[in-house]
C-alpha atoms as a PDB file:
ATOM      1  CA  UNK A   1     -33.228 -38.866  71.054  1.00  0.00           C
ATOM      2  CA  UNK A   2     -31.138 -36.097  71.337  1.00  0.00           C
ATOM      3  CA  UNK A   3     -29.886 -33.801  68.156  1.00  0.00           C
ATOM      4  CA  UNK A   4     -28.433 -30.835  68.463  1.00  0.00           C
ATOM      5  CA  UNK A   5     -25.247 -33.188  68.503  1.00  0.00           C
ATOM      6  CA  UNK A   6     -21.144 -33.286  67.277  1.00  0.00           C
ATOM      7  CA  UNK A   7     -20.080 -37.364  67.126  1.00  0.00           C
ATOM      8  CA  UNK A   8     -16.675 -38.056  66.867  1.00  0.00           C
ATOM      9  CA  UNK A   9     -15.815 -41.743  66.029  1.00  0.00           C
ATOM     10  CA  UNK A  10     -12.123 -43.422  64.794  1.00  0.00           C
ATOM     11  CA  UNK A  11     -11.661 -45.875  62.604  1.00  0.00           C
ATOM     12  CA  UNK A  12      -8.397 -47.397  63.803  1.00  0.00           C
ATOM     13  CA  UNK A  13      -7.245 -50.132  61.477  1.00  0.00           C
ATOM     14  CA  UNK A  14      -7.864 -47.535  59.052  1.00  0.00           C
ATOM     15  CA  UNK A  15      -6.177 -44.709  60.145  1.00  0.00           C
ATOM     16  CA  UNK A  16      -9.052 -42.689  59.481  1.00  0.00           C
ATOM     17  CA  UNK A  17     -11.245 -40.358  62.042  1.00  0.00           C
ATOM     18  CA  UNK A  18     -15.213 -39.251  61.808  1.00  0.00           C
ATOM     19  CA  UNK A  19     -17.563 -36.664  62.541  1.00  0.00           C
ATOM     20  CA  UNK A  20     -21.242 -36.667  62.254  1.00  0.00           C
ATOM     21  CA  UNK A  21     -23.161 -33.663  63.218  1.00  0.00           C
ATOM     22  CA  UNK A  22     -26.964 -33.670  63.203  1.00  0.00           C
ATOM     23  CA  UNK A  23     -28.726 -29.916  64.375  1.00  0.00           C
ATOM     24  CA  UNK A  24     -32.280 -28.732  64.960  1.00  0.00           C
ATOM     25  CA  UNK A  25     -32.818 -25.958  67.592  1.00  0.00           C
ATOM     26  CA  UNK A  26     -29.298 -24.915  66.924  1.00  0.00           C
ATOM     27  CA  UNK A  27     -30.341 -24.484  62.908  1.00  0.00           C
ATOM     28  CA  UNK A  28     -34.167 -23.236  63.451  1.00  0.00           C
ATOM     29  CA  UNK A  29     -32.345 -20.146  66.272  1.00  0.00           C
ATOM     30  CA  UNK A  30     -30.670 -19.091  63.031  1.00  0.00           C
ATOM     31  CA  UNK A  31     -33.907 -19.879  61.013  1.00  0.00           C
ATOM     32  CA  UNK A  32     -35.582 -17.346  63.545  1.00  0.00           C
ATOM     33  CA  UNK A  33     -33.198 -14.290  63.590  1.00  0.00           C
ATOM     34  CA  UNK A  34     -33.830 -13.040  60.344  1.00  0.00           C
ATOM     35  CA  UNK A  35     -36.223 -13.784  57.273  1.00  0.00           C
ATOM     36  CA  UNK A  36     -34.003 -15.010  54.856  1.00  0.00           C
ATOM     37  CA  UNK A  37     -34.975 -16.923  51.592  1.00  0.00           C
ATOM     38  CA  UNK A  38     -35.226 -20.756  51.531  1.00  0.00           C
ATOM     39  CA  UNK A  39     -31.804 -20.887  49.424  1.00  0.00           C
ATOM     40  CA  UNK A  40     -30.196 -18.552  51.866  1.00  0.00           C
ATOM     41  CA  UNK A  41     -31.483 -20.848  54.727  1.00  0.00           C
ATOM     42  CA  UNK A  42     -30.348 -23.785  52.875  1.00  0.00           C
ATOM     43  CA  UNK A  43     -26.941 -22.717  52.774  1.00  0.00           C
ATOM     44  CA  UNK A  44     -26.519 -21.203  56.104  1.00  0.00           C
ATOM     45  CA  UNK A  45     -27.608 -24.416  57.504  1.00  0.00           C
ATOM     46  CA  UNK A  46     -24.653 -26.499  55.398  1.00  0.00           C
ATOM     47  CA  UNK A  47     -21.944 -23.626  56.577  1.00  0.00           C
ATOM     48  CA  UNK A  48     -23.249 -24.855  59.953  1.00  0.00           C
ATOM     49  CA  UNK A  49     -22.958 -27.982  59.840  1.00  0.00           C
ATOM     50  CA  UNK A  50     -19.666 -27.401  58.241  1.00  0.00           C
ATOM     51  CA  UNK A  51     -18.178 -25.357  61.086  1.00  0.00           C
ATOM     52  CA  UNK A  52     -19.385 -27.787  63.094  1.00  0.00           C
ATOM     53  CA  UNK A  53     -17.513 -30.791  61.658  1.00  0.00           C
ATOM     54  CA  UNK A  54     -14.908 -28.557  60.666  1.00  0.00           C
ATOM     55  CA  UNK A  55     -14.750 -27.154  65.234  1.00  0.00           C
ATOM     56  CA  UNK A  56     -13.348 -30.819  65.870  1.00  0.00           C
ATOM     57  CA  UNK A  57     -10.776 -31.090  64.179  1.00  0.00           C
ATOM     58  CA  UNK A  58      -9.275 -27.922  66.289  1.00  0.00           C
ATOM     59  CA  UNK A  59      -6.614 -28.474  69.625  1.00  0.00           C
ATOM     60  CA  UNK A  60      -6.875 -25.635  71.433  1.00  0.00           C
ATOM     61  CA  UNK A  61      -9.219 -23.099  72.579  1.00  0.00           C
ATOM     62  CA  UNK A  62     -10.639 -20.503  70.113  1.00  0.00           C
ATOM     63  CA  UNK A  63     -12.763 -19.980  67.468  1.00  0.00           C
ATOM     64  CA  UNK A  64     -13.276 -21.217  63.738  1.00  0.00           C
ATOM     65  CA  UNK A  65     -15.241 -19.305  60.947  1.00  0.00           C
ATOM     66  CA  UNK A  66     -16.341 -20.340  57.492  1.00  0.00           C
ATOM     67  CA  UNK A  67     -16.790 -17.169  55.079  1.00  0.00           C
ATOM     68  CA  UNK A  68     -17.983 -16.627  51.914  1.00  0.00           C
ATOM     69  CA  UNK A  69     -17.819 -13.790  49.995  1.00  0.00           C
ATOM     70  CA  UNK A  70     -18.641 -12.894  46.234  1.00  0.00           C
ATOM     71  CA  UNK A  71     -19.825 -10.642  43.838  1.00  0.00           C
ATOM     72  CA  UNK A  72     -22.926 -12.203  42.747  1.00  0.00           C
ATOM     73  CA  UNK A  73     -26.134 -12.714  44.602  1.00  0.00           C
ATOM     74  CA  UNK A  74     -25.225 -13.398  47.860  1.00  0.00           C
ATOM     75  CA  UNK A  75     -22.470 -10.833  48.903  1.00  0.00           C
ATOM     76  CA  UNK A  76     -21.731 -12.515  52.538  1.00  0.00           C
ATOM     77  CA  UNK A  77     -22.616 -15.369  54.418  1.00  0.00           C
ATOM     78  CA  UNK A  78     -20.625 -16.668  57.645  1.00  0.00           C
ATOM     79  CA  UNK A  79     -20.587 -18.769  60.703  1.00  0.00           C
ATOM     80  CA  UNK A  80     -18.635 -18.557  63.524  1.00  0.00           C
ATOM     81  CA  UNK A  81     -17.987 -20.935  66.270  1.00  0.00           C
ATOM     82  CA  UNK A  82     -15.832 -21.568  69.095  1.00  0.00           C
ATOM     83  CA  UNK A  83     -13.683 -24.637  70.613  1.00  0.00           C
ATOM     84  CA  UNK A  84     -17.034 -25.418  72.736  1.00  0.00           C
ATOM     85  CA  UNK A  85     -19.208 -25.572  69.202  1.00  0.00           C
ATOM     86  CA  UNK A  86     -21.270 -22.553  69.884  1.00  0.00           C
ATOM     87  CA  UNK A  87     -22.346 -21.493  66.791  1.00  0.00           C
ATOM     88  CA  UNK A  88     -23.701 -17.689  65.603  1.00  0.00           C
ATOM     89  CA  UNK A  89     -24.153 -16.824  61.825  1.00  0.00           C
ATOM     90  CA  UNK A  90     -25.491 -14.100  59.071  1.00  0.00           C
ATOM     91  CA  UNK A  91     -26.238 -13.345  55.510  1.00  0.00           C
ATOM     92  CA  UNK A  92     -26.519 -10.725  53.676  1.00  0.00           C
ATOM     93  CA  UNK A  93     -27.506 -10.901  49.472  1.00  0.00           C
ATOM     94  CA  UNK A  94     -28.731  -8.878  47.109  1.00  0.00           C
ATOM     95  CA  UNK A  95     -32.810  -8.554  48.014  1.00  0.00           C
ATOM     96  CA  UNK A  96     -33.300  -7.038  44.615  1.00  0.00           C
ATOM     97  CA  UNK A  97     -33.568 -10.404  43.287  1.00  0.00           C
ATOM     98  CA  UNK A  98     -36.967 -11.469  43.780  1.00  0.00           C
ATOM     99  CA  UNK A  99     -36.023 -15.521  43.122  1.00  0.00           C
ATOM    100  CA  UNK A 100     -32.932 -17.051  44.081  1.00  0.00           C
ATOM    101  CA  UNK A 101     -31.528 -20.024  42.166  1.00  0.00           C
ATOM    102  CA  UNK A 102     -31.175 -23.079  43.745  1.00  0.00           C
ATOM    103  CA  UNK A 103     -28.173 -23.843  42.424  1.00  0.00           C
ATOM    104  CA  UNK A 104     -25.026 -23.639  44.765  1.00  0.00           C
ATOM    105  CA  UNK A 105     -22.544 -21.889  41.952  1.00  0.00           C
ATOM    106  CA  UNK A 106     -25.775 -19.305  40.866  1.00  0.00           C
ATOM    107  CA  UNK A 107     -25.535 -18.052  43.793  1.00  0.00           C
ATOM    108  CA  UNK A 108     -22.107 -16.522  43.349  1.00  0.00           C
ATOM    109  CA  UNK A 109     -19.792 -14.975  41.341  1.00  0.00           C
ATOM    110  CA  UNK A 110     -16.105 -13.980  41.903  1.00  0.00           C
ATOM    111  CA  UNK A 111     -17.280 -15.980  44.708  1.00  0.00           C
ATOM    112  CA  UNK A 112     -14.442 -17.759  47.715  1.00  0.00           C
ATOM    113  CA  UNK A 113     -14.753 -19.311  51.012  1.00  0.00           C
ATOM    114  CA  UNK A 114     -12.149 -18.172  54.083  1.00  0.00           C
ATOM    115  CA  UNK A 115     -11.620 -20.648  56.926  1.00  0.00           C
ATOM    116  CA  UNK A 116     -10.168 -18.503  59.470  1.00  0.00           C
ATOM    117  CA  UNK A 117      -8.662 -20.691  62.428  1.00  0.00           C
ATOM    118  CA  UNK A 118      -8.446 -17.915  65.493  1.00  0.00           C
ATOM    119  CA  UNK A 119      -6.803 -19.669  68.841  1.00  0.00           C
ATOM    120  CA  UNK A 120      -6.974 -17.684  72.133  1.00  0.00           C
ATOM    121  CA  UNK A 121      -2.903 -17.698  72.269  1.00  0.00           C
ATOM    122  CA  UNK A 122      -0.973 -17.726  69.266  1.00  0.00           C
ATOM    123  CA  UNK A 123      -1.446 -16.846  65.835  1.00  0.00           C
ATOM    124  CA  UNK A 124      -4.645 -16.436  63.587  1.00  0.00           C
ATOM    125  CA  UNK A 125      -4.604 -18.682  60.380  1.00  0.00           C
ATOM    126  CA  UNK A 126      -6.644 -18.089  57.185  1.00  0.00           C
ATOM    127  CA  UNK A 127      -7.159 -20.257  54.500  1.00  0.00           C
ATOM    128  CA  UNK A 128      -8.725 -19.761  50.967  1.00  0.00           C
ATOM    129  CA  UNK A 129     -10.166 -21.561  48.782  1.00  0.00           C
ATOM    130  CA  UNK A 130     -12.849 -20.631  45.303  1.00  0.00           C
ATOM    131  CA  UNK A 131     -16.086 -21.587  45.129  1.00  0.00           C
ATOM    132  CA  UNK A 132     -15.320 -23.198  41.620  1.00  0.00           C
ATOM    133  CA  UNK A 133     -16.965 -26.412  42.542  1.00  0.00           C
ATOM    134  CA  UNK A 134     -20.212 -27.580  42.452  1.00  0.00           C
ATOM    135  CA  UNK A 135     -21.379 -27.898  46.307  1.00  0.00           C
ATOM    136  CA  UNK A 136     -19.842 -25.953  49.314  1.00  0.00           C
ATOM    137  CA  UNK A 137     -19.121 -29.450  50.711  1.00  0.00           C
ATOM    138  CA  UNK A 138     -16.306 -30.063  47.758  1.00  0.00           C
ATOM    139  CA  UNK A 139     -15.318 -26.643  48.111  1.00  0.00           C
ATOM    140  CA  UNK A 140     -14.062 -27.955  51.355  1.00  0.00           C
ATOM    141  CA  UNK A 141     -12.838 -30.929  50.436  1.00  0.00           C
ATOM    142  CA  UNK A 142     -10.461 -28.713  47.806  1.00  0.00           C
ATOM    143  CA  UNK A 143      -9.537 -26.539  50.930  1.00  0.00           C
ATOM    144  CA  UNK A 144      -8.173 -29.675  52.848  1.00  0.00           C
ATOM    145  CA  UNK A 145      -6.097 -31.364  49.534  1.00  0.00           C
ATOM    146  CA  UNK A 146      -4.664 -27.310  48.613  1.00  0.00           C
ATOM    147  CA  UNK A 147      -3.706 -26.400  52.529  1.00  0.00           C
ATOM    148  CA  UNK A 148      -3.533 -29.098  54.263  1.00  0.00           C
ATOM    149  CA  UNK A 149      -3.090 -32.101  51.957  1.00  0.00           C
ATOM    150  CA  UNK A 150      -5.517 -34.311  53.587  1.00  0.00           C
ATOM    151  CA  UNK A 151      -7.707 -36.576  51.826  1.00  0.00           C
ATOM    152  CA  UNK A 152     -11.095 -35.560  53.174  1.00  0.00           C
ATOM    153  CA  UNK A 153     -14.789 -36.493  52.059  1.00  0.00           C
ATOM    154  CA  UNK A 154     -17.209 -34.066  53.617  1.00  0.00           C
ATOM    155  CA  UNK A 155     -21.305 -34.346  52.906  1.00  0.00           C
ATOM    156  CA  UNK A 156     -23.446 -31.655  54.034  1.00  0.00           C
ATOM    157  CA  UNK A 157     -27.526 -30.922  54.249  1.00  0.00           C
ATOM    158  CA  UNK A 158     -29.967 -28.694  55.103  1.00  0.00           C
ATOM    159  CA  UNK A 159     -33.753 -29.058  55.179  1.00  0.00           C
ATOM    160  CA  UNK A 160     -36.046 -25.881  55.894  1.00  0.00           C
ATOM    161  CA  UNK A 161     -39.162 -27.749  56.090  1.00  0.00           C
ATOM    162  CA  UNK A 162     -40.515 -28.313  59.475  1.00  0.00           C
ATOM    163  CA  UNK A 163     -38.762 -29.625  61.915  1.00  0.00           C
ATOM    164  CA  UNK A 164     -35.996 -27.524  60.046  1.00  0.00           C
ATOM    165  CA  UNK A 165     -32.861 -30.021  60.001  1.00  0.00           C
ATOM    166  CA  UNK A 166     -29.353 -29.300  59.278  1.00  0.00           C
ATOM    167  CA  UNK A 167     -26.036 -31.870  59.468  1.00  0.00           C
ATOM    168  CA  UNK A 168     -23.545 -33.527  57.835  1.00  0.00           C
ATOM    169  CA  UNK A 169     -20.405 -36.002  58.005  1.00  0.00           C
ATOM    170  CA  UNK A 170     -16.579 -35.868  57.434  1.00  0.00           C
ATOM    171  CA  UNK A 171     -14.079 -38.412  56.930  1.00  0.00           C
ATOM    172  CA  UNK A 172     -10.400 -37.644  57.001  1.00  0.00           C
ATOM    173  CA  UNK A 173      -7.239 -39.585  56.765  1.00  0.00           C
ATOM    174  CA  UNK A 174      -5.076 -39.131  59.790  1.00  0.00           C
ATOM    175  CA  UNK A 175      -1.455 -37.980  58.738  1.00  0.00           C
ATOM    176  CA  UNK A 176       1.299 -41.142  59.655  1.00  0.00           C
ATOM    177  CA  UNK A 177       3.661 -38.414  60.623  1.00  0.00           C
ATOM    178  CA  UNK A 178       4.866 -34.736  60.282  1.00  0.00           C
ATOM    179  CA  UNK A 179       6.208 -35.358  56.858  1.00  0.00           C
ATOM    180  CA  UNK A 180       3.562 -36.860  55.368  1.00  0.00           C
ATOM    181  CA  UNK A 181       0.966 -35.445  53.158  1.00  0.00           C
ATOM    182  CA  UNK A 182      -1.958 -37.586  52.585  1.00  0.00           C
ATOM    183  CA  UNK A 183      -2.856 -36.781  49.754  1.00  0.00           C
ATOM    184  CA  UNK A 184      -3.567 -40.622  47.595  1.00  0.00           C
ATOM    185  CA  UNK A 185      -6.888 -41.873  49.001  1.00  0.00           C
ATOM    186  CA  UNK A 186      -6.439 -45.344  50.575  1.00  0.00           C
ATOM    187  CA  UNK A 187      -7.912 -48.419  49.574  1.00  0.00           C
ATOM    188  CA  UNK A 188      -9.703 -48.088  53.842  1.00  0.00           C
ATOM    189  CA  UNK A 189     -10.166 -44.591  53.263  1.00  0.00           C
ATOM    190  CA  UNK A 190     -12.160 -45.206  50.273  1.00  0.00           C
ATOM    191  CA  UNK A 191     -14.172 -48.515  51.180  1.00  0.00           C
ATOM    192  CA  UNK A 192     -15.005 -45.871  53.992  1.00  0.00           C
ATOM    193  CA  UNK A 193     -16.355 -42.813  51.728  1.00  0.00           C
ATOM    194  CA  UNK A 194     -18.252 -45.338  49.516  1.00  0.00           C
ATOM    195  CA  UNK A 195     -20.284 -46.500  52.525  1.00  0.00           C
ATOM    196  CA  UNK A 196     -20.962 -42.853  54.396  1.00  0.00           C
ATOM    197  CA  UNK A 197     -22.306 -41.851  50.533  1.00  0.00           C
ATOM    198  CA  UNK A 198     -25.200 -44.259  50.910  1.00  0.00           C
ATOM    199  CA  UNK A 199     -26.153 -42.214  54.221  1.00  0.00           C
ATOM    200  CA  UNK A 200     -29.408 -40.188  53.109  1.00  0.00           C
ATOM    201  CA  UNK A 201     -30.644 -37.060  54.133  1.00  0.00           C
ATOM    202  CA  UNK A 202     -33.862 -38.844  55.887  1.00  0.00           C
ATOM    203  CA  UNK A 203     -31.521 -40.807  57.974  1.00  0.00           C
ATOM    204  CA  UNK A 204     -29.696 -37.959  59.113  1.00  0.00           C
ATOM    205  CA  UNK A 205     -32.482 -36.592  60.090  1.00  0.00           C
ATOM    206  CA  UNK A 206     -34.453 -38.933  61.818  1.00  0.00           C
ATOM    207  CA  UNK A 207     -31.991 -41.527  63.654  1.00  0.00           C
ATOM    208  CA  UNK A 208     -30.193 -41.137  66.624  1.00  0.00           C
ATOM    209  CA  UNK A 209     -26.153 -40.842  65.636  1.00  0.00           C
ATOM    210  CA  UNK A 210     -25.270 -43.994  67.126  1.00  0.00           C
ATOM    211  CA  UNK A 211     -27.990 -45.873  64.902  1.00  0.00           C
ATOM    212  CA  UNK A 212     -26.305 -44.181  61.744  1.00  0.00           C
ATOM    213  CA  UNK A 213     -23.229 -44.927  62.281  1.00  0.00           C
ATOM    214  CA  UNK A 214     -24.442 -48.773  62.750  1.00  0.00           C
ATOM    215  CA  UNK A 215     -26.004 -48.777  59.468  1.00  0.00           C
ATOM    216  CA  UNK A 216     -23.414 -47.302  57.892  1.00  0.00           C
ATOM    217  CA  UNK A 217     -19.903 -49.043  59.764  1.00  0.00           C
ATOM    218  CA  UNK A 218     -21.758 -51.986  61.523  1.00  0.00           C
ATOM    219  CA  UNK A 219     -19.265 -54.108  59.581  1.00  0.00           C
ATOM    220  CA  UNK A 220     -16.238 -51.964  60.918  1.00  0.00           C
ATOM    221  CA  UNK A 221     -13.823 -51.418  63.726  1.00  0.00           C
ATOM    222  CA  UNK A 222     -15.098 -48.269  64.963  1.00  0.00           C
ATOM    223  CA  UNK A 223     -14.028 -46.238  68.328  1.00  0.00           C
ATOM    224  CA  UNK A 224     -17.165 -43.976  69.167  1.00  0.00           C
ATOM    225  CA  UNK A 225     -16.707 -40.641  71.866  1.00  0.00           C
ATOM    226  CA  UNK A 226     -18.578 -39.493  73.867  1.00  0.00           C
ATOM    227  CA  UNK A 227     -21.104 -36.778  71.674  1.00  0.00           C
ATOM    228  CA  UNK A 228     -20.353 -33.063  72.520  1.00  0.00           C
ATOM    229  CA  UNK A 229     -23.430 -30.490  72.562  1.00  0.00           C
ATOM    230  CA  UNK A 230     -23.594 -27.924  69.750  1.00  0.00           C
ATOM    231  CA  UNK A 231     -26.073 -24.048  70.278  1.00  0.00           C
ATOM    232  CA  UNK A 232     -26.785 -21.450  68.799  1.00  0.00           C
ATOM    233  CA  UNK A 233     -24.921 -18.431  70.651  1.00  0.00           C
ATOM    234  CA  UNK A 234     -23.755 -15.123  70.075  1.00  0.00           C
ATOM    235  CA  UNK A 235     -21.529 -13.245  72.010  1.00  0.00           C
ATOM    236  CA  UNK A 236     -22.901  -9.840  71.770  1.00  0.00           C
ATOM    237  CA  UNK A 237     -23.545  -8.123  74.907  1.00  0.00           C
ATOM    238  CA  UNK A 238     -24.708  -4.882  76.162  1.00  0.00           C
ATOM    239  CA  UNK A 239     -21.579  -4.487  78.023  1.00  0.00           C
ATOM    240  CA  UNK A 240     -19.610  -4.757  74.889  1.00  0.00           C
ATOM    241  CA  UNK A 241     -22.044  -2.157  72.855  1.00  0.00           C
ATOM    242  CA  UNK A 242     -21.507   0.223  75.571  1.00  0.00           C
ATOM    243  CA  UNK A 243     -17.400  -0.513  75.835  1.00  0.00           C
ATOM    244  CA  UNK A 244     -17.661   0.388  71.761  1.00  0.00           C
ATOM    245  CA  UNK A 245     -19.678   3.710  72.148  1.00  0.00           C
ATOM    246  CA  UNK A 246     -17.073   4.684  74.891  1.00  0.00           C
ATOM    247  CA  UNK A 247     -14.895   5.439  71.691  1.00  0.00           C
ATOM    248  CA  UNK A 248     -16.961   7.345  70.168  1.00  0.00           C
ATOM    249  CA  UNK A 249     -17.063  10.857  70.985  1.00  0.00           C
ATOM    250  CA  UNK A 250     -20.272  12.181  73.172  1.00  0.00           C
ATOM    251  CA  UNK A 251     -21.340  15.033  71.672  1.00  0.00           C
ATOM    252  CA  UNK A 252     -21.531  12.953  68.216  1.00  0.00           C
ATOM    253  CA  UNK A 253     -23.478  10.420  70.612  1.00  0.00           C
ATOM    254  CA  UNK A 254     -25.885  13.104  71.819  1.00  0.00           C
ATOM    255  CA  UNK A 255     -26.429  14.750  68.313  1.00  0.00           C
ATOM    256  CA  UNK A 256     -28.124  11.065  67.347  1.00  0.00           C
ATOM    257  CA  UNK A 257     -29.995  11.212  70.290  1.00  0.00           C
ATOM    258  CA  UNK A 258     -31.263  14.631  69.631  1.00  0.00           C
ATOM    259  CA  UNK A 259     -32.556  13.479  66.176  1.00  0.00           C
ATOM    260  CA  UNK A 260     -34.055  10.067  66.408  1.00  0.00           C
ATOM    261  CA  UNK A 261     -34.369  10.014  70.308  1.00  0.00           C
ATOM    262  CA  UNK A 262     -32.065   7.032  71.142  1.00  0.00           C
ATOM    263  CA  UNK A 263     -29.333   5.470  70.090  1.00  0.00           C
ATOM    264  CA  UNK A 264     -29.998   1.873  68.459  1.00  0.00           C
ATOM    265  CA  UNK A 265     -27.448  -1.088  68.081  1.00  0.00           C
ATOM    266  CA  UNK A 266     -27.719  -3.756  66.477  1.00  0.00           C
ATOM    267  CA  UNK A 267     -26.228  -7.660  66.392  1.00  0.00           C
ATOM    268  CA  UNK A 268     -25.499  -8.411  62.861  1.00  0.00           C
ATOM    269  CA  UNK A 269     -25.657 -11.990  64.111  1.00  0.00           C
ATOM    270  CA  UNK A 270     -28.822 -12.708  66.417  1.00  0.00           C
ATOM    271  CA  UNK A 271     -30.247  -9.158  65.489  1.00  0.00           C
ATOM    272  CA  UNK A 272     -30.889  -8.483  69.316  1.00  0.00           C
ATOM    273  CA  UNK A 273     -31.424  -4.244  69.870  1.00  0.00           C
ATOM    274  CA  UNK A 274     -29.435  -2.182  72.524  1.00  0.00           C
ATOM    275  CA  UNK A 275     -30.620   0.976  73.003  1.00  0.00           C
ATOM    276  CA  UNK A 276     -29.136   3.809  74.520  1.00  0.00           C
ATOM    277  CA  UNK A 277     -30.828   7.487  75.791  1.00  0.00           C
ATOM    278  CA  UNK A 278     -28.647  10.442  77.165  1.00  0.00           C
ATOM    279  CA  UNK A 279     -28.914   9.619  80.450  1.00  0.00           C
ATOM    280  CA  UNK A 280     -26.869   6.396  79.318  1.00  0.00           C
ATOM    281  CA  UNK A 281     -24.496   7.590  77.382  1.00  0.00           C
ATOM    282  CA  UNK A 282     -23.412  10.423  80.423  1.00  0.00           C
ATOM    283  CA  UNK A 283     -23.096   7.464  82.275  1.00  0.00           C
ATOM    284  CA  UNK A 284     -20.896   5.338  79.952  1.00  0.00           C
ATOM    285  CA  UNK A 285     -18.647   8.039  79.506  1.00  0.00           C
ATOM    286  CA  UNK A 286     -18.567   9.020  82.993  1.00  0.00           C
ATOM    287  CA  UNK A 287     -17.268   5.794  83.588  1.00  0.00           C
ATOM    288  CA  UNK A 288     -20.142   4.003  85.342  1.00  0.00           C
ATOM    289  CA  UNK A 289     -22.424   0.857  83.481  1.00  0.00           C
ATOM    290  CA  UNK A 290     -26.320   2.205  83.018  1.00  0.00           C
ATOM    291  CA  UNK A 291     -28.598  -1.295  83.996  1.00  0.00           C
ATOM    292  CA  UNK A 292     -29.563  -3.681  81.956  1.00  0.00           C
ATOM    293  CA  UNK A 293     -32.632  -2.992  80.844  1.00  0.00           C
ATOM    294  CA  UNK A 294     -32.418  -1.657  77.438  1.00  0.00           C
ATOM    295  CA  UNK A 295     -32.089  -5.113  75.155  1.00  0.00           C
ATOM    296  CA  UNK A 296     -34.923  -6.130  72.880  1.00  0.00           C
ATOM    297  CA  UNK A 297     -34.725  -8.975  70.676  1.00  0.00           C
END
């Protein structure tokens, strides 16, 4: 069986369209980059899963982010991904605090999510929404009733025991037309959410999609596509590094490389290391690319 997996499936005499995501490599790459505390990995893995479900419902090409911010214990978490559901993510919280709660709200405080919708032609989008309820997973579901007035049932898990497992589901109604807002659940649309909340984290886990979805619809209509793949992948690049020290003025470069030796940069997402001596940095600024070699990970 496969994982690592986005399935889209319609409900058609419902008016009603799916999404179940299951990930494992794509979860454990972020589960590798940094050492982050269970509840930290916990929640990273539901914010992907999230993007995930939340990637399909976009029409163009681009990117989608989930973002939370706050004042308490953990200051920033976010995941990124784009039309083709790579995914790339990071935390940061305060390591001061020697146990986390496991509690979703304990976590924050002043605390919000930002869904920032980022096409490749036309305008950015943000939407926010607090983190006021009790799981990020209605936090969404509030998102999609304030901004977009859609009836929406989203379930979301995360398991950092080995094999480290992340996924989740969404059910939305489709609008009727332009006018409409969607907003009163449906007698489908809610025969629908009952029978998705009976889907347990085991079976997420452990069955291929198309063997949920039967034990979950196999009384239904249901229109299944084809299942898109979903990675880990960050866009960082040496090329870029060196394109963003080109605006930085040499002899500021050079005085860093006097004191520590080299210049180091790092990916705040996959934590990969370009470094960068004065032989480099002559060449970046006179306009030619130094090889290759300098990435460690």
């Amino acid at each position: 069986m496969s994982f690592d997996t986005l399935q889209r499936y319609l409900f058609n005499q419902a008016n009603v369209r799916g999404e179940l995501v299951q990930l494992q490599s794509t979860y454990q790459s972020i589960l590798d980059s940094y050492a982050y505390p269970p509840q930290i990995q916990i929640l990273l893995g539901e914010l992907m899963a999230a993007t995930s479900l939340l990637n399909a419902t976009l029409k163009f090409e681009g990117e989608i982010g989930l973002q939370i911010q706050s004042e308490g214990i953990v200051k920033y978490a976010v995941v990124n991904g784009t039309h083709d559901l790579k995914l790339r993510g990071v935390a940061r919280w305060d390591e001061s605090v020697s146990e986390l709660p496991d509690n979703f709200g304990d976590l924050f405080h002043k605390g919000y999510l930002v869904i920032t919708i980022t096409p490749k032609e036309g305008e950015r989008y943000q939407g926010i929404v607090g983190l006021d309820q009790p799981s990020l997973s209605a936090c969404i579901e509030e998102y999609f009733l304030q901004s977009e007035q859609l009836a929406t049932q989203v379930r979301l898990f995360a398991r950092n025991e080995a094999p480290a497992m992340a996924g989740g589901t969404l059910l939305q109604i489709l609008p009727t037309s332009s006018e409409a807002t969607n907003i009163a659940e449906t007698t489908e649309f809610s025969h629908l959410s009952t029978l998705t909340e009976t889907l347990t984290p085991e079976e997420l886990f452990t069955l291929p999609a198309n063997d949920v979805l039967y034990r979950l619809y196999h009384q239904e209509e249901v229109e299944i596509f084809t299942p898109k793949p979903v990675l880990f992948k960050c866009h960082c690049s040496r090329d870029k590094t060196m394109a963003a020290l080109r605006n930085i003025d040499v002899n500021e470069l050079n005085a860093i490389i006097a004191e520590e030796g080299s210049i180091k940069m790092n990916c705040q997402f996959c934590h990969s290391e370009y470094r960068f001596d004065a032989m480099d940095i002559a060449s970046i600024h006179a306009g030619f690319s130094p090889e290759d070699d300098g990435q460690t990970s």
